[in-house]
PDB file of N, CA and C in Angstrom:
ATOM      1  N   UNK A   1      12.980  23.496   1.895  1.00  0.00           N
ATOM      2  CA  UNK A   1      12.318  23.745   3.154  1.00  0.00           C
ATOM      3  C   UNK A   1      11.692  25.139   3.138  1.00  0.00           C
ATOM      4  N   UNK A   2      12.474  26.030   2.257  1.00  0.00           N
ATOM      5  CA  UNK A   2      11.567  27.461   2.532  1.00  0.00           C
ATOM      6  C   UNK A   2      10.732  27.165   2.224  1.00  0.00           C
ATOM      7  N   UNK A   3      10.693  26.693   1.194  1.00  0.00           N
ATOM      8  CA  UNK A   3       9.533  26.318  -0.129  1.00  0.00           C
ATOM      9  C   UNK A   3       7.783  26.145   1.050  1.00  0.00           C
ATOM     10  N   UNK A   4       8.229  24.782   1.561  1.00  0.00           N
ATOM     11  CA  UNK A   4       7.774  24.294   2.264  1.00  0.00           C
ATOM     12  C   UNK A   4       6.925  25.260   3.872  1.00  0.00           C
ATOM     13  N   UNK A   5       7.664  26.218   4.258  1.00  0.00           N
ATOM     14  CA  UNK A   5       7.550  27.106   5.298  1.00  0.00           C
ATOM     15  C   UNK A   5       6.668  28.163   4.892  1.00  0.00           C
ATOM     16  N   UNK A   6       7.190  28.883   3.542  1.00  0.00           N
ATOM     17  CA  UNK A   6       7.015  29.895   3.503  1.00  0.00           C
ATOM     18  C   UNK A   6       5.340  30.083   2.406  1.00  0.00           C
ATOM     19  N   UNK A   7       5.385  29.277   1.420  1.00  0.00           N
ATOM     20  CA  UNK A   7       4.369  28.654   0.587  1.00  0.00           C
ATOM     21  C   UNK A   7       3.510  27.821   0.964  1.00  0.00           C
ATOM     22  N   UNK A   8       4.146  27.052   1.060  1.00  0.00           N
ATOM     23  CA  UNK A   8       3.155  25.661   1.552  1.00  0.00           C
ATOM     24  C   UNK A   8       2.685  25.810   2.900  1.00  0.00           C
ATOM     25  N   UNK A   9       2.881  27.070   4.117  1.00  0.00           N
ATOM     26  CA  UNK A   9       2.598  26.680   5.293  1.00  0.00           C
ATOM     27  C   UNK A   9       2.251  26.183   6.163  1.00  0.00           C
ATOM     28  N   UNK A  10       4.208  25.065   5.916  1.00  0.00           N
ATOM     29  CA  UNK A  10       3.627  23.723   6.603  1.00  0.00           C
ATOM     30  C   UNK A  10       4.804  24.094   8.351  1.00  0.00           C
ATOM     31  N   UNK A  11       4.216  23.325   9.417  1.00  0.00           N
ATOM     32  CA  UNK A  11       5.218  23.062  10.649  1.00  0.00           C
ATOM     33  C   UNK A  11       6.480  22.978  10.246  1.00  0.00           C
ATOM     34  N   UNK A  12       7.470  23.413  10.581  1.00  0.00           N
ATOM     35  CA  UNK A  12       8.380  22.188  10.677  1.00  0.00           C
ATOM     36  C   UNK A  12       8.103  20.983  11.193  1.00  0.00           C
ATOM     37  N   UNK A  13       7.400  20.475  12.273  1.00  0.00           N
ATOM     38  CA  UNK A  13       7.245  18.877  11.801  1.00  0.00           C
ATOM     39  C   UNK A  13       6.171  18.527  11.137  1.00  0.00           C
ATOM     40  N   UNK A  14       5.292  18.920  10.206  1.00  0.00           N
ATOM     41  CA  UNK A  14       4.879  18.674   9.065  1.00  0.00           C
ATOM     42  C   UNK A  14       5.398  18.306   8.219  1.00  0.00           C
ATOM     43  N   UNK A  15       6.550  19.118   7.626  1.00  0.00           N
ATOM     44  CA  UNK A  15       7.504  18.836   7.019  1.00  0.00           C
ATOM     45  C   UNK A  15       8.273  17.705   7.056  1.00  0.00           C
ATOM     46  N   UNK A  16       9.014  17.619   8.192  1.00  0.00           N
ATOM     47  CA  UNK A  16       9.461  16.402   8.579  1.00  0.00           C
ATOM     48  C   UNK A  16       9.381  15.553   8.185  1.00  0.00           C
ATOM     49  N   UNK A  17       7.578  15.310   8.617  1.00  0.00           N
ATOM     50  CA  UNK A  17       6.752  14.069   8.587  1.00  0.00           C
ATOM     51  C   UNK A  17       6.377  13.664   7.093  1.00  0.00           C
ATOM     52  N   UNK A  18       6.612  14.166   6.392  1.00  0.00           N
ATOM     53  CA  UNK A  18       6.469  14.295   4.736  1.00  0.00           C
ATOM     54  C   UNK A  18       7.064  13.010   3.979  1.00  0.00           C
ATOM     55  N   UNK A  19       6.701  12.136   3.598  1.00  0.00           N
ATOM     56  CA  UNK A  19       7.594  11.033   2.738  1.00  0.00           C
ATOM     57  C   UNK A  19       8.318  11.912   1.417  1.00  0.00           C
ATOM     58  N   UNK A  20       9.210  11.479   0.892  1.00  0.00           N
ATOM     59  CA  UNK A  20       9.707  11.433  -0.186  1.00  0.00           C
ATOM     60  C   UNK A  20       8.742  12.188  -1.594  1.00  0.00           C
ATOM     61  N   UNK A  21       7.703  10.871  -1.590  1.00  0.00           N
ATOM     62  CA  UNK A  21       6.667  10.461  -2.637  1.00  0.00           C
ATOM     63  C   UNK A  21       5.631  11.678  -2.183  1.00  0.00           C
ATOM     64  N   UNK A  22       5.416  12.262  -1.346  1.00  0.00           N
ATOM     65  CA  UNK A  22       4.430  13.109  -1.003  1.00  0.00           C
ATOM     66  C   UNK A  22       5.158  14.490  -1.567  1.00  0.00           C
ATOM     67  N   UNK A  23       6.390  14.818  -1.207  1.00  0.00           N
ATOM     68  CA  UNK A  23       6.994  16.137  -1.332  1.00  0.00           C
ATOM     69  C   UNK A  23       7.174  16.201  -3.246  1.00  0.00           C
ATOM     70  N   UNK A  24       7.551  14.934  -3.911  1.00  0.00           N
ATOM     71  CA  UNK A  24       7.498  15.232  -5.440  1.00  0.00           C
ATOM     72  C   UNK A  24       6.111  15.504  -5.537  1.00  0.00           C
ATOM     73  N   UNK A  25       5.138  15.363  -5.174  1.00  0.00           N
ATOM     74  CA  UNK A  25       3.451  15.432  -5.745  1.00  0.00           C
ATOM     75  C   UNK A  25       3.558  16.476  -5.419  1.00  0.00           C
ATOM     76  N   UNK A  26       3.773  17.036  -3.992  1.00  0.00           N
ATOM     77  CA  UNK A  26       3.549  18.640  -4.255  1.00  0.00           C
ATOM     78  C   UNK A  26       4.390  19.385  -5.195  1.00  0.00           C
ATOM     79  N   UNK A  27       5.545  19.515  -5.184  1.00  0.00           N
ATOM     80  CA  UNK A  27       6.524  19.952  -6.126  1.00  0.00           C
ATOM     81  C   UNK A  27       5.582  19.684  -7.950  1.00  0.00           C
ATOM     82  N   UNK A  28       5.209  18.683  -8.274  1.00  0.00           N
ATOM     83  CA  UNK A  28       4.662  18.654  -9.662  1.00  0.00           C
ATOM     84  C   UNK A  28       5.276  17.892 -10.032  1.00  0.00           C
ATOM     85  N   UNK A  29       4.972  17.728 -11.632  1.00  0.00           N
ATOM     86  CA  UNK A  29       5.982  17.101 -12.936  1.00  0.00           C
ATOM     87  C   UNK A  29       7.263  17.558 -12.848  1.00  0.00           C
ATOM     88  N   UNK A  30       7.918  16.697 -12.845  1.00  0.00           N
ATOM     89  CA  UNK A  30       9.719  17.133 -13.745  1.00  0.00           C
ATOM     90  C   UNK A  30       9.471  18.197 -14.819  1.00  0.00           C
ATOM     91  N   UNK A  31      10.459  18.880 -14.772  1.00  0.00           N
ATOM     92  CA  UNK A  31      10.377  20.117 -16.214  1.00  0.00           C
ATOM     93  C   UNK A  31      10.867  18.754 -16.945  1.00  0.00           C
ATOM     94  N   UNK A  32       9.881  19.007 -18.375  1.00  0.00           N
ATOM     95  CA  UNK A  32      10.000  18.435 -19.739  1.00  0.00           C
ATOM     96  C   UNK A  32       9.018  17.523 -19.348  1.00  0.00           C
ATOM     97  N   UNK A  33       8.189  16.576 -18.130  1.00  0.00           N
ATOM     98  CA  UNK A  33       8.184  15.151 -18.344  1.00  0.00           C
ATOM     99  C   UNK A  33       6.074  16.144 -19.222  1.00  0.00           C
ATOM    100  N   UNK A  34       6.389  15.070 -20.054  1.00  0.00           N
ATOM    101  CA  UNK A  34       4.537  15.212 -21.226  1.00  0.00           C
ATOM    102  C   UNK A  34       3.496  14.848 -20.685  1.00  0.00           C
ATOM    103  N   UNK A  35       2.492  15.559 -20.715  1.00  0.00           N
ATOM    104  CA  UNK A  35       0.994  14.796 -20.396  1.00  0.00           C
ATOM    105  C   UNK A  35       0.939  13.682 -20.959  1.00  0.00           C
ATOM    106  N   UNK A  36       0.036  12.527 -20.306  1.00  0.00           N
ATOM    107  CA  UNK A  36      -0.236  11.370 -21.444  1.00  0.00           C
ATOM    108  C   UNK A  36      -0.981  11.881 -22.287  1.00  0.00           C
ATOM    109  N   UNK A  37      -1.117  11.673 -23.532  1.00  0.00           N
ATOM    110  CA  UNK A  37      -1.741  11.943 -24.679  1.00  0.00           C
ATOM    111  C   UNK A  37      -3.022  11.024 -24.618  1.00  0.00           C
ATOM    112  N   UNK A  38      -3.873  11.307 -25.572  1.00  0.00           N
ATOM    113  CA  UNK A  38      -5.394  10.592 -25.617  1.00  0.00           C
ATOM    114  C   UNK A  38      -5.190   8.888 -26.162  1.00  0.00           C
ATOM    115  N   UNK A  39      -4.195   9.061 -26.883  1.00  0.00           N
ATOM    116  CA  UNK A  39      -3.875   7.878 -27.273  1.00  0.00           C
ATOM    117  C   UNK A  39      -3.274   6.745 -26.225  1.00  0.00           C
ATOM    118  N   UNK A  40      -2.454   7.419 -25.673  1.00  0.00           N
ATOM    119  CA  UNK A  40      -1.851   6.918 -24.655  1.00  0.00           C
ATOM    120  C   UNK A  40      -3.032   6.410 -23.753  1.00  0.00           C
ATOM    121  N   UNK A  41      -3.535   7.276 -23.549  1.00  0.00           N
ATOM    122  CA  UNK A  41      -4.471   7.082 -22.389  1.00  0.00           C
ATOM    123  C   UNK A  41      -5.534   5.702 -22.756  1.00  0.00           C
ATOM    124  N   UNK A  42      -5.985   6.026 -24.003  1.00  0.00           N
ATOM    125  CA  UNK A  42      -6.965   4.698 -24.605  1.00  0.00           C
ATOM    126  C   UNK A  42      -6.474   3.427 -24.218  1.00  0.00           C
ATOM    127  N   UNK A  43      -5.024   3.289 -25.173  1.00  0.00           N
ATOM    128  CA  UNK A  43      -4.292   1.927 -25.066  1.00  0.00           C
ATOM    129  C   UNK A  43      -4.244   1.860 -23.298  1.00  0.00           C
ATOM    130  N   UNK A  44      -3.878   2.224 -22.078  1.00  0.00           N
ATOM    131  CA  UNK A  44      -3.940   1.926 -20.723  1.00  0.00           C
ATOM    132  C   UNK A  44      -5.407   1.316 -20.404  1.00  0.00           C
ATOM    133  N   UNK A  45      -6.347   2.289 -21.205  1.00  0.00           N
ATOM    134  CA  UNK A  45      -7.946   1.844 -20.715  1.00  0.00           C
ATOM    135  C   UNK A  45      -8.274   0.169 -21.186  1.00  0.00           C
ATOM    136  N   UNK A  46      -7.623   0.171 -22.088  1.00  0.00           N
ATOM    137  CA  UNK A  46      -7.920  -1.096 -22.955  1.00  0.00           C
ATOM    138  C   UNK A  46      -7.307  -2.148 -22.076  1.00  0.00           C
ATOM    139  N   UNK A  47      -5.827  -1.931 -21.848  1.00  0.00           N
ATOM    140  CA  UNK A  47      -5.161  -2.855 -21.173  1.00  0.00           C
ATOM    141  C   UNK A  47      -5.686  -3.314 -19.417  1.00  0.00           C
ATOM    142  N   UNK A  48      -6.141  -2.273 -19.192  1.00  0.00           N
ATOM    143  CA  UNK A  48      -6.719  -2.137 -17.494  1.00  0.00           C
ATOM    144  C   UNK A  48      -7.739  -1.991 -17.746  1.00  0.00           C
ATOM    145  N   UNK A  49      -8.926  -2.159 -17.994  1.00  0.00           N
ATOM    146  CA  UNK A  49     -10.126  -1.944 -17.440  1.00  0.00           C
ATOM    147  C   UNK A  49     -10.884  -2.376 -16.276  1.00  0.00           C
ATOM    148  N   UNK A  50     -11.589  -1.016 -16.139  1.00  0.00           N
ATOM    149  CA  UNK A  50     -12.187  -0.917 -14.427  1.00  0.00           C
ATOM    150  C   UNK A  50     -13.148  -2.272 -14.568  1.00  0.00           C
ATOM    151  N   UNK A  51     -13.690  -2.727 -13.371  1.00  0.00           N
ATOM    152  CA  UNK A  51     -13.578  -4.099 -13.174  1.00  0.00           C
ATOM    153  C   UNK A  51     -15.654  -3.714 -13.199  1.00  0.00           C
ATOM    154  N   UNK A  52     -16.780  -4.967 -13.897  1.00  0.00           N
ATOM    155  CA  UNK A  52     -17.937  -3.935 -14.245  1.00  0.00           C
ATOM    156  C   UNK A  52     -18.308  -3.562 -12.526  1.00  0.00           C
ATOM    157  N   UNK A  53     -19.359  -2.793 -12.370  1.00  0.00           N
ATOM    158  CA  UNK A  53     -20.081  -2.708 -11.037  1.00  0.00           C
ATOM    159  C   UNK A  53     -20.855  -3.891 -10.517  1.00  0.00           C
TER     160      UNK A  53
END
């Protein structure tokens, strides 16, 4: 919550109002978790591709 008050200058009911899933996005990555790599990223493009225009 300081975090949140003092940095982020949010309300307290800003805060509040905050889901779960919203407060990790601000917070960031987990320490350790890796960028996807280029490779990584290809094989997803391949598997999903955007749908044409």
């Amino acid at each position: 919550m300081r975090l949140a008050f003092t940095r982020w200058g949010l309300a307290p009911a800003a805060f509040w109002a905050l889901t779960p899933r919203e407060i990790a996005a601000a917070l960031g990555p987990a320490p350790g978790t890796a960028a996807t790599d280029r490779g990584a990223f290809e094989r997803l493009m391949r598997r999903f591709p955007d749908p044409p225009a």
